[in-house]
PDB file of N, CA and C in Angstrom:
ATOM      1  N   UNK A   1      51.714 -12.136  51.936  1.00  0.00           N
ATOM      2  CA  UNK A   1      50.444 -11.817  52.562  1.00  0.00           C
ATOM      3  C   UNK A   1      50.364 -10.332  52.843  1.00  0.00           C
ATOM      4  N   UNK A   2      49.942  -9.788  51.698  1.00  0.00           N
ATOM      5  CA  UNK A   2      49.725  -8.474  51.989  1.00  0.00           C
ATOM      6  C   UNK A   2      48.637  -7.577  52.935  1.00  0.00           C
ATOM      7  N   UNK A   3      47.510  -8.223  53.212  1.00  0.00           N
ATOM      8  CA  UNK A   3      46.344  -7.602  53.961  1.00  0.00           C
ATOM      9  C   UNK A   3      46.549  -8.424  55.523  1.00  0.00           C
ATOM     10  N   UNK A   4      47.801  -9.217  56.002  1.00  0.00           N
ATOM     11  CA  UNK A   4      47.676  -9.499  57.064  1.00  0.00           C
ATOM     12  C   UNK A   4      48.665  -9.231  57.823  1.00  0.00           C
ATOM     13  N   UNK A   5      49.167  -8.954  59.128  1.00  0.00           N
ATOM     14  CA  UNK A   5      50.674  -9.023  59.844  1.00  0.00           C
ATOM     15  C   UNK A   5      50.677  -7.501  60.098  1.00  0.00           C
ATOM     16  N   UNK A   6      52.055  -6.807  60.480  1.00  0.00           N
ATOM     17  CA  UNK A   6      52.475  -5.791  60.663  1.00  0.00           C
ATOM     18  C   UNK A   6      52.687  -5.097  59.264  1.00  0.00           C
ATOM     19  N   UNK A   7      52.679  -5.395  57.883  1.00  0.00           N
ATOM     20  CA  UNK A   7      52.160  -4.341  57.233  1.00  0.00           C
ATOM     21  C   UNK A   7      51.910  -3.693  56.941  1.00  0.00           C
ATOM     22  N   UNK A   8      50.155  -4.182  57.208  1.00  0.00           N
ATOM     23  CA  UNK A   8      48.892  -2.749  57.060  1.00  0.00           C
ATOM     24  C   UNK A   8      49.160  -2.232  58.209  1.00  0.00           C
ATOM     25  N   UNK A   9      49.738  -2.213  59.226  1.00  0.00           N
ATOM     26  CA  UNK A   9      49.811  -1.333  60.476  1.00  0.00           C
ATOM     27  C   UNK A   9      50.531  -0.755  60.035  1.00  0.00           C
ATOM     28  N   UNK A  10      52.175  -0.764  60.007  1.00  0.00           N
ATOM     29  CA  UNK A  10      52.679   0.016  59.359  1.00  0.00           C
ATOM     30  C   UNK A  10      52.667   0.785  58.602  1.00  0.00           C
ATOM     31  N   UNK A  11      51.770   0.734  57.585  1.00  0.00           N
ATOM     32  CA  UNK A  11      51.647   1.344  56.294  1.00  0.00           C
ATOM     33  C   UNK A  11      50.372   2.277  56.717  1.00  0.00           C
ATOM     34  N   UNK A  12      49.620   2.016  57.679  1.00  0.00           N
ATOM     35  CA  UNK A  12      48.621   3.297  58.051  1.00  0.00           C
ATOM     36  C   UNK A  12      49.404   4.123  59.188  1.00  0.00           C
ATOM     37  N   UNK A  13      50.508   3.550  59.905  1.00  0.00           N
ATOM     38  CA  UNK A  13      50.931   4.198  60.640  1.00  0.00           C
ATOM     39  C   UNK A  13      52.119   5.820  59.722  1.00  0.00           C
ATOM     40  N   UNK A  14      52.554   4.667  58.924  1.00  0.00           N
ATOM     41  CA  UNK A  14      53.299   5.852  57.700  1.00  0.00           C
ATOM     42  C   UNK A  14      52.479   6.841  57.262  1.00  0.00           C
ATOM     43  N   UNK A  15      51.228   6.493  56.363  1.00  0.00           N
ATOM     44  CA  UNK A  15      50.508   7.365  56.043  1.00  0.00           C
ATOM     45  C   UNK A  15      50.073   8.283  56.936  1.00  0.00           C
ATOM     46  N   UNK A  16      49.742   8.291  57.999  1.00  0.00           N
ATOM     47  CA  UNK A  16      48.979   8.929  59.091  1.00  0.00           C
ATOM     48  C   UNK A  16      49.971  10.112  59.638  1.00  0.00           C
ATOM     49  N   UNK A  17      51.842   9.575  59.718  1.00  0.00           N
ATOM     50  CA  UNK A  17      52.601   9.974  60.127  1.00  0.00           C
ATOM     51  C   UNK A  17      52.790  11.152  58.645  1.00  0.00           C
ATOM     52  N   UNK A  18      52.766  10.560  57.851  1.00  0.00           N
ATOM     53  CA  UNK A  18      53.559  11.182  56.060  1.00  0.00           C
ATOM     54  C   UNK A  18      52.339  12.604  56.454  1.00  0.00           C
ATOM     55  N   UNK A  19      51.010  11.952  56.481  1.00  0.00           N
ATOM     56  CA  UNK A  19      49.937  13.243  55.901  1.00  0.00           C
ATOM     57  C   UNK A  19      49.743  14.214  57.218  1.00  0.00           C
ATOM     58  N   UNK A  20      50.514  13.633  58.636  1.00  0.00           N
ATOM     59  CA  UNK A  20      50.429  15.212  59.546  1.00  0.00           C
ATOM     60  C   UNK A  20      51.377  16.229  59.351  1.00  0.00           C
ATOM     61  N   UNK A  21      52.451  15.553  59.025  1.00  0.00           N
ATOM     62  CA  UNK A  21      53.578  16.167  59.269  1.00  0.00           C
ATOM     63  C   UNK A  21      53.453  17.118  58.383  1.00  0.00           C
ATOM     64  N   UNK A  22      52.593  17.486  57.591  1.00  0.00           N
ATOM     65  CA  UNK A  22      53.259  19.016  56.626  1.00  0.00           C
ATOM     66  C   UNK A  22      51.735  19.866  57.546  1.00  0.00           C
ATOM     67  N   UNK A  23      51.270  19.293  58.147  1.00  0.00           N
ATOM     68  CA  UNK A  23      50.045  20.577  58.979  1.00  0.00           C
ATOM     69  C   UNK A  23      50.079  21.423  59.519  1.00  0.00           C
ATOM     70  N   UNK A  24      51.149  21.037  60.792  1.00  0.00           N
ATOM     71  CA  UNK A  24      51.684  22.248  61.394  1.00  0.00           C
ATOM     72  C   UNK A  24      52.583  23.107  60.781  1.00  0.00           C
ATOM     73  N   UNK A  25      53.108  23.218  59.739  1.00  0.00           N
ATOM     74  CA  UNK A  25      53.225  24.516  59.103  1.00  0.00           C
ATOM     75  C   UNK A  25      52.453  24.577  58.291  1.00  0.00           C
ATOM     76  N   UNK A  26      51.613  24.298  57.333  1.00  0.00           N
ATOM     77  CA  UNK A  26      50.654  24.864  56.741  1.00  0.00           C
ATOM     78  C   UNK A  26      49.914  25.908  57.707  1.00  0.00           C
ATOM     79  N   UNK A  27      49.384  25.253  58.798  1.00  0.00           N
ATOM     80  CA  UNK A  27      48.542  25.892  59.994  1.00  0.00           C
ATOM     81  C   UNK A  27      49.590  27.260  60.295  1.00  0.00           C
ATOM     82  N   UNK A  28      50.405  26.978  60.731  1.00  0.00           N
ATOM     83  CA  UNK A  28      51.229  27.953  61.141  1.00  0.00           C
ATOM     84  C   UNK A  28      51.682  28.862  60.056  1.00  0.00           C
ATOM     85  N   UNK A  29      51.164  28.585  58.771  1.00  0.00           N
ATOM     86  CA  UNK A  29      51.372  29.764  57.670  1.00  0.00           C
ATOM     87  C   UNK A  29      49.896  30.259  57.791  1.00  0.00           C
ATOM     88  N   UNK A  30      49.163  29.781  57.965  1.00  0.00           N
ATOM     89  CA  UNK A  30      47.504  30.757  57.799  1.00  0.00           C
ATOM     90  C   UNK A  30      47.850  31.375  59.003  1.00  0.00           C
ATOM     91  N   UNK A  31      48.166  31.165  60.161  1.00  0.00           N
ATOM     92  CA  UNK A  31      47.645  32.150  61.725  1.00  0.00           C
ATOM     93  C   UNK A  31      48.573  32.848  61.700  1.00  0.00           C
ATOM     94  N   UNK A  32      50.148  32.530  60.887  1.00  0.00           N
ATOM     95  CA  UNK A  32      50.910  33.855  61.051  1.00  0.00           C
ATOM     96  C   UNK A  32      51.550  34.505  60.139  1.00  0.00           C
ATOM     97  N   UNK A  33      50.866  33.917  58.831  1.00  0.00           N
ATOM     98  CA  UNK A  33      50.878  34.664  57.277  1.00  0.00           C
ATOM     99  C   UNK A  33      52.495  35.119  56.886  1.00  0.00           C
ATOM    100  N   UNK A  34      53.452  34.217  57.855  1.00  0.00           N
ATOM    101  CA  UNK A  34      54.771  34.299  57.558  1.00  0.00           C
ATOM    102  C   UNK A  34      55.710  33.199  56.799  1.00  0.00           C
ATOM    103  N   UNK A  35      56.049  33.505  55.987  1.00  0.00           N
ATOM    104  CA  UNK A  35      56.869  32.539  55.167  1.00  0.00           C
ATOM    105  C   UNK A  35      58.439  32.709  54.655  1.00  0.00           C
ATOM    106  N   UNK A  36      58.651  33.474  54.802  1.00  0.00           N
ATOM    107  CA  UNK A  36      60.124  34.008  54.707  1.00  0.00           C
ATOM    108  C   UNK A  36      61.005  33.032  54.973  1.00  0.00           C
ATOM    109  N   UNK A  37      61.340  32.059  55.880  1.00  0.00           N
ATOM    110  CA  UNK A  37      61.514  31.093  56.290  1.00  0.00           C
ATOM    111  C   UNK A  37      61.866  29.649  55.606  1.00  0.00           C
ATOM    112  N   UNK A  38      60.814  29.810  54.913  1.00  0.00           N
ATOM    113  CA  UNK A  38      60.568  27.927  54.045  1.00  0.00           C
ATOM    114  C   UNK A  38      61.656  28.466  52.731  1.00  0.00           C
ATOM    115  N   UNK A  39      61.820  27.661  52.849  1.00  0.00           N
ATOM    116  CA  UNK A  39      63.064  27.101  51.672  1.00  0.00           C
ATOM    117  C   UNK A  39      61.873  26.979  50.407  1.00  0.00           C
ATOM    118  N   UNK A  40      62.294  27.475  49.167  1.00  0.00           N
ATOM    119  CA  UNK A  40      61.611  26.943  47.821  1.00  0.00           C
ATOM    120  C   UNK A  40      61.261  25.780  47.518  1.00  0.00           C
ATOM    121  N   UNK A  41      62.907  25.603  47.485  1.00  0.00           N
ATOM    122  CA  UNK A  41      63.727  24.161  46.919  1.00  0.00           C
ATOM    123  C   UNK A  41      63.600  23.236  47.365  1.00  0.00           C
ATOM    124  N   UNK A  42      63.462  23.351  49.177  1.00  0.00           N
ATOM    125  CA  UNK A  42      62.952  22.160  49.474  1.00  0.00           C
ATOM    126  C   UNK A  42      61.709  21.580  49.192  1.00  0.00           C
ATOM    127  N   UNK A  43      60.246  22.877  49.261  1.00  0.00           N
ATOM    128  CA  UNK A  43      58.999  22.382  48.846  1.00  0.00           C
ATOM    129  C   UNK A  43      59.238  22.173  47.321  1.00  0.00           C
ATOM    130  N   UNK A  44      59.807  22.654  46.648  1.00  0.00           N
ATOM    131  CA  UNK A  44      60.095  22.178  44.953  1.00  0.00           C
ATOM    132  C   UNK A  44      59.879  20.393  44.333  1.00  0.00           C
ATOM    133  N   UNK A  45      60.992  20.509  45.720  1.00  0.00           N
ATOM    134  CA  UNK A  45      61.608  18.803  45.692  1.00  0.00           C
ATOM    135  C   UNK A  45      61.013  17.740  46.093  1.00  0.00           C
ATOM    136  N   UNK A  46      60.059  18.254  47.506  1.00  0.00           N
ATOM    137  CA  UNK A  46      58.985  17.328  48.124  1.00  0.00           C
ATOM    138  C   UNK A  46      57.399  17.539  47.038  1.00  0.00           C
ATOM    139  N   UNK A  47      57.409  18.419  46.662  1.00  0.00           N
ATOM    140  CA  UNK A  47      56.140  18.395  45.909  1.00  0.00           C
ATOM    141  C   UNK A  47      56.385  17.818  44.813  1.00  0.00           C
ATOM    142  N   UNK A  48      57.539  17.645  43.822  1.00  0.00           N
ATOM    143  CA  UNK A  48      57.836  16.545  42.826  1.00  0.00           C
ATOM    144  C   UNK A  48      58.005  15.181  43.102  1.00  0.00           C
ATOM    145  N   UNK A  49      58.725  14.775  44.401  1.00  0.00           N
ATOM    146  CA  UNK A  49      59.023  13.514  44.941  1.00  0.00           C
ATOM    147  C   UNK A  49      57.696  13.055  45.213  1.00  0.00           C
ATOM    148  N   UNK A  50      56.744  13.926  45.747  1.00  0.00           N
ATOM    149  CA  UNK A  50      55.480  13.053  45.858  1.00  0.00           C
ATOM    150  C   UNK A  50      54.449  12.751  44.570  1.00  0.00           C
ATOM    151  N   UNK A  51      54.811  13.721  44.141  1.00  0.00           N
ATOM    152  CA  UNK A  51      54.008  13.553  42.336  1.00  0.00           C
ATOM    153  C   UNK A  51      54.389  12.454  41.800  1.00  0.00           C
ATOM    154  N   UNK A  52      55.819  12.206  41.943  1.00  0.00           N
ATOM    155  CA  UNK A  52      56.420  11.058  41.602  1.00  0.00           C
ATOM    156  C   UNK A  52      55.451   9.781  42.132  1.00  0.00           C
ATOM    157  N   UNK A  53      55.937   9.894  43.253  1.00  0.00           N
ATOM    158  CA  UNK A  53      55.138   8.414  44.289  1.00  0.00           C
ATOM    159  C   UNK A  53      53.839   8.196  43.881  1.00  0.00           C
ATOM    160  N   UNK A  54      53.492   9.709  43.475  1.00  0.00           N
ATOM    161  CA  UNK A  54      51.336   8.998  43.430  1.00  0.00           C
ATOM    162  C   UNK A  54      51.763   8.478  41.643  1.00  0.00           C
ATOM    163  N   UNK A  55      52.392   9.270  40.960  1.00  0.00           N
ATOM    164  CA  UNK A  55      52.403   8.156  39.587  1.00  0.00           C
ATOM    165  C   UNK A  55      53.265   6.664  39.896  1.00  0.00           C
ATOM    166  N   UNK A  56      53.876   6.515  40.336  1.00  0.00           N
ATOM    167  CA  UNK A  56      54.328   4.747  40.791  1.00  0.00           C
ATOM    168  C   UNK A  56      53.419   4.412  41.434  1.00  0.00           C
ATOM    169  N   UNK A  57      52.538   4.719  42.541  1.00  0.00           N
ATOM    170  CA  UNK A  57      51.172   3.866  42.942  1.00  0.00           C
ATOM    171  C   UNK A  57      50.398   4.024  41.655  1.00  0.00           C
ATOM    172  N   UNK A  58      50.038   4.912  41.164  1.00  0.00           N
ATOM    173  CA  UNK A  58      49.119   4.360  39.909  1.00  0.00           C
ATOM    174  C   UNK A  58      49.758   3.359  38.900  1.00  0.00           C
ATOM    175  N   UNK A  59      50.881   3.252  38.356  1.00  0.00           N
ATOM    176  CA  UNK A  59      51.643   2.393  37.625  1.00  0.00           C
ATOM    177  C   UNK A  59      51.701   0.951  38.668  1.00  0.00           C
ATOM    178  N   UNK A  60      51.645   0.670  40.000  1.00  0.00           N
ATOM    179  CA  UNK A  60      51.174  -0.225  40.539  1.00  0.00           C
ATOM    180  C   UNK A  60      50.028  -0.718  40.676  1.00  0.00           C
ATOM    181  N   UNK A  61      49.038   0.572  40.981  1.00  0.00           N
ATOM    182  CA  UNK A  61      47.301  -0.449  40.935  1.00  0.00           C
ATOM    183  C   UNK A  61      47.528  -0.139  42.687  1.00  0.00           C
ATOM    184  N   UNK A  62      48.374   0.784  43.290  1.00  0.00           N
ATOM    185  CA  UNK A  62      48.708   0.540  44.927  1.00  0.00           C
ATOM    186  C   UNK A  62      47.884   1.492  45.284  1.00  0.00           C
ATOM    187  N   UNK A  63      46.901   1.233  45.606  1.00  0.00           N
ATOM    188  CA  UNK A  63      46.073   2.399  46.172  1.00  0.00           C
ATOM    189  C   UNK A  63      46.654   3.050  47.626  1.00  0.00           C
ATOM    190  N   UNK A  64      47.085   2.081  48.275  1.00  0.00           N
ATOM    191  CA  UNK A  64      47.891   3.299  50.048  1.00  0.00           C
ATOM    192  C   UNK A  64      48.909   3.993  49.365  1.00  0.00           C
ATOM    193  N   UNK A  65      49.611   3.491  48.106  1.00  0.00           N
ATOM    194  CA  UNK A  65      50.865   4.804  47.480  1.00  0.00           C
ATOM    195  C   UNK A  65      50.005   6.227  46.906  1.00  0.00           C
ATOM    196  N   UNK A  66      49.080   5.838  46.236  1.00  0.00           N
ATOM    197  CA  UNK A  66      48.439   6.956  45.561  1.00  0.00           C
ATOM    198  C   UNK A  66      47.598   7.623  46.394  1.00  0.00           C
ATOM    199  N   UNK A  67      46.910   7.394  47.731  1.00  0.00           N
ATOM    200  CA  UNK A  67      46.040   8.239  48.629  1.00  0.00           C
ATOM    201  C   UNK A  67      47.278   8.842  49.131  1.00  0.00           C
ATOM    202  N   UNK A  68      47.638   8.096  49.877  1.00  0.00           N
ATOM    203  CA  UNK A  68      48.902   8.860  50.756  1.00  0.00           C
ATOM    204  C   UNK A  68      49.512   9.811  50.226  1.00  0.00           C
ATOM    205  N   UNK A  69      50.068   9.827  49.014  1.00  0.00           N
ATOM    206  CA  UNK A  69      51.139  10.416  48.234  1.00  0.00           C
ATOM    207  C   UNK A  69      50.511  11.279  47.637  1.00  0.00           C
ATOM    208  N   UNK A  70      49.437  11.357  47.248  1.00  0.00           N
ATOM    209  CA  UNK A  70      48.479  12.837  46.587  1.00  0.00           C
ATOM    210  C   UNK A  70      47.911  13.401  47.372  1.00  0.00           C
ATOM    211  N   UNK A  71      47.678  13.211  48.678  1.00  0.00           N
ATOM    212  CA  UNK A  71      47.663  14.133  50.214  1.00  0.00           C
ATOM    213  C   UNK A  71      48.529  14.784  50.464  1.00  0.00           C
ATOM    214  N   UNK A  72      49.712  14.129  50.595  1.00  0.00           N
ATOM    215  CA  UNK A  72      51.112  14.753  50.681  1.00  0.00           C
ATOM    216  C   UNK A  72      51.165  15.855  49.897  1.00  0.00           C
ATOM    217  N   UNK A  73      51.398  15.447  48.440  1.00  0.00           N
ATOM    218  CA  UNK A  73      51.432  16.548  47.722  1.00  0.00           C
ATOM    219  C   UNK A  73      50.683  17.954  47.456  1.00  0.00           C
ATOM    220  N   UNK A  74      49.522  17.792  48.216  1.00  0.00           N
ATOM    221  CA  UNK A  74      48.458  18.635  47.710  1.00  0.00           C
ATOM    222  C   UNK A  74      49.062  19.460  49.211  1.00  0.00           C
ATOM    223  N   UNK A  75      49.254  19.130  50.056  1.00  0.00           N
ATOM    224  CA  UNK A  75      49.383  19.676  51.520  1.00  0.00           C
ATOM    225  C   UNK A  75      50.795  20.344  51.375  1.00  0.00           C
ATOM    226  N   UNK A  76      51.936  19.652  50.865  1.00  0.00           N
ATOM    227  CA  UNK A  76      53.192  20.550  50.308  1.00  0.00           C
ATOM    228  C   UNK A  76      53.003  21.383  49.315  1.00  0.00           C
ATOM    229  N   UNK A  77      51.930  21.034  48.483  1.00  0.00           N
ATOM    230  CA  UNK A  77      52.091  22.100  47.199  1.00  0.00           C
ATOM    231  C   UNK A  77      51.449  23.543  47.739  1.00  0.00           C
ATOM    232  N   UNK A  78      50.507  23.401  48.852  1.00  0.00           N
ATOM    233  CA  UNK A  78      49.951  24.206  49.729  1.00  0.00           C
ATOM    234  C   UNK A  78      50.576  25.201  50.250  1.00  0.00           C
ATOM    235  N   UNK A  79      51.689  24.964  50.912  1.00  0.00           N
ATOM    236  CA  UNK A  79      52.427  25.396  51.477  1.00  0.00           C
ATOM    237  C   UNK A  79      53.717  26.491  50.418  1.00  0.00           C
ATOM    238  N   UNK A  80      53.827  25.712  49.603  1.00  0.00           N
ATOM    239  CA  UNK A  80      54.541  25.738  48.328  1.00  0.00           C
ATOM    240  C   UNK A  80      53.959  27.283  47.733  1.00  0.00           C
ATOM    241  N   UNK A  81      53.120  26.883  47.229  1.00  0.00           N
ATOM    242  CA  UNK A  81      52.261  28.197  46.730  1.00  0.00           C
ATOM    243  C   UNK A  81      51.914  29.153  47.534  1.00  0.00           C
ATOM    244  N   UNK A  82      51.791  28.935  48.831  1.00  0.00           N
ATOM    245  CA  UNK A  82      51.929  30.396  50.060  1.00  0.00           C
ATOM    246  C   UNK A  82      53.243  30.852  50.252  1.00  0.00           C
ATOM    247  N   UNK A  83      54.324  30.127  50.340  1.00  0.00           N
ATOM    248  CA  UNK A  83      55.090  30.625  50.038  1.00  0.00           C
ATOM    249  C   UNK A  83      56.240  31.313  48.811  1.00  0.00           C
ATOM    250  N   UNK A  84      55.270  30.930  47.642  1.00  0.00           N
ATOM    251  CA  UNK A  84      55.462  31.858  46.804  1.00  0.00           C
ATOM    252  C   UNK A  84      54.745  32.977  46.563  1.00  0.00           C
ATOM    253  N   UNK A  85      53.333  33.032  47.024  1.00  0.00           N
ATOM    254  CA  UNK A  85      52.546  34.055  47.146  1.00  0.00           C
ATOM    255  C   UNK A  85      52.743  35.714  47.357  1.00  0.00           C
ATOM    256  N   UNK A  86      52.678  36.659  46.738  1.00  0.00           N
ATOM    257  CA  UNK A  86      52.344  38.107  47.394  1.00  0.00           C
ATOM    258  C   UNK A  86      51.902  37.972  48.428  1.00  0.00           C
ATOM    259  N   UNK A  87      52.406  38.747  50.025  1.00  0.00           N
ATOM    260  CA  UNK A  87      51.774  39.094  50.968  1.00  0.00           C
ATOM    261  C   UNK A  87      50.795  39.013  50.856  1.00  0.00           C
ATOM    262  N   UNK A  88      49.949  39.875  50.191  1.00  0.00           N
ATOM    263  CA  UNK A  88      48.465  40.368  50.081  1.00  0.00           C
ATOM    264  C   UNK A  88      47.257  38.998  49.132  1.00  0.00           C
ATOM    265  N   UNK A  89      48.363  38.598  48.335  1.00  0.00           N
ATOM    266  CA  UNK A  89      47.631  37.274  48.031  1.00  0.00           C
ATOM    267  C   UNK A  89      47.321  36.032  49.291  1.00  0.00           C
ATOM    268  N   UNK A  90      48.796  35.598  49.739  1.00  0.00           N
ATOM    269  CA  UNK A  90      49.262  35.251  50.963  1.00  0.00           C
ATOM    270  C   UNK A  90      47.626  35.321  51.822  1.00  0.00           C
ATOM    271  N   UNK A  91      47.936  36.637  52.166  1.00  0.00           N
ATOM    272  CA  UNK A  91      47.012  37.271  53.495  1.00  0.00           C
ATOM    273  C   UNK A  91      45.301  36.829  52.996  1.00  0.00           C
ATOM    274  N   UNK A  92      45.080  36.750  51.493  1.00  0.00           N
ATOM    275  CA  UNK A  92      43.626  36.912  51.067  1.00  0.00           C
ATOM    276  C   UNK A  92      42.970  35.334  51.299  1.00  0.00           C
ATOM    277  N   UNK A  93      44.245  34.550  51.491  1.00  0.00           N
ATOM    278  CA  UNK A  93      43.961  32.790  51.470  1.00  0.00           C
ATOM    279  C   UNK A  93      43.806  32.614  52.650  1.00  0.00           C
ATOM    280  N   UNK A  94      44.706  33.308  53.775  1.00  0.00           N
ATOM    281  CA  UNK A  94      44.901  32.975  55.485  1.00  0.00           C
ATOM    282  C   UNK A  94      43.743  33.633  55.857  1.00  0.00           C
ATOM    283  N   UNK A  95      43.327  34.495  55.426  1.00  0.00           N
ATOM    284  CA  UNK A  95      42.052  34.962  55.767  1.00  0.00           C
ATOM    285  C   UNK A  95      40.099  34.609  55.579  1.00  0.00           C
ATOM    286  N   UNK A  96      40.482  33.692  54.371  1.00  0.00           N
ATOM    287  CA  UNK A  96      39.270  32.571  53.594  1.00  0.00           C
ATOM    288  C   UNK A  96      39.778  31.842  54.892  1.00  0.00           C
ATOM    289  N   UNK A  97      40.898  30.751  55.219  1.00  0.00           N
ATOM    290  CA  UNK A  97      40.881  29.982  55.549  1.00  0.00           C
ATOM    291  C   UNK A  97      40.930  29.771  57.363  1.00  0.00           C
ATOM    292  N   UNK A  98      41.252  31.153  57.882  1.00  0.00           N
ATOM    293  CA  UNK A  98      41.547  31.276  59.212  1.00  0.00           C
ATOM    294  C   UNK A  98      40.917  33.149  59.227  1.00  0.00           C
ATOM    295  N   UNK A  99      39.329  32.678  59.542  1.00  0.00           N
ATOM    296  CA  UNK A  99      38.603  34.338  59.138  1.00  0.00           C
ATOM    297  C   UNK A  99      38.705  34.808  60.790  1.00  0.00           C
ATOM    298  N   UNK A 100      39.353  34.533  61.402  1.00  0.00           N
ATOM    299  CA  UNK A 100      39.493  35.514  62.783  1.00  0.00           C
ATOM    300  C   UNK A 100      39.424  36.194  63.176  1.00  0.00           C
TER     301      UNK A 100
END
């Protein structure tokens, strides 16, 4: 019984938990345009591991694997790409996105 019980709670509670957790540093890379810090390798690894997951929800038909998991990714790859960024590239995105 998939649409009844602790489950779907669970499984929105995961998602909800999976898609905040990369915000506060995203956020905290636009307001303080610092990245020196983040590891490559680790966003390397989480932005493939989730690419992964949204192709096994599509190879399932699982739609909570593939929303969840292509949020994720788009929000790590985010992060990912600011921190590979030029300063001045860096600074030209934190500034579209946090015009202060």
């Amino acid at each position: 019984m998939e649409g009844s019980g602790l489950a779907p709670v669970l499984g929105w509670m995961a998602t909800a938990a999976s898609v905040t957790s990369f915000m506060p540093q995203a956020w905290k890379i636009i307001r303080t345009r610092q990245t020196e810090d983040i590891s490559v390798g680790m966003y390397l690894l989480t932005v493939s591991g989730f690419l992964l997951w949204t192709g096994y929800g599509v190879a399932l038909g699982a739609w909570p694997l593939i929303v969840t998991n292509a949020i994720c990714a788009s929000l790590s790859a985010f992060i990912l790409v600011m921190t590979l960024l030029p300063s001045r590239e860096r600074d030209a995105v934190a500034d579209t996105l946090d015009p202060e």
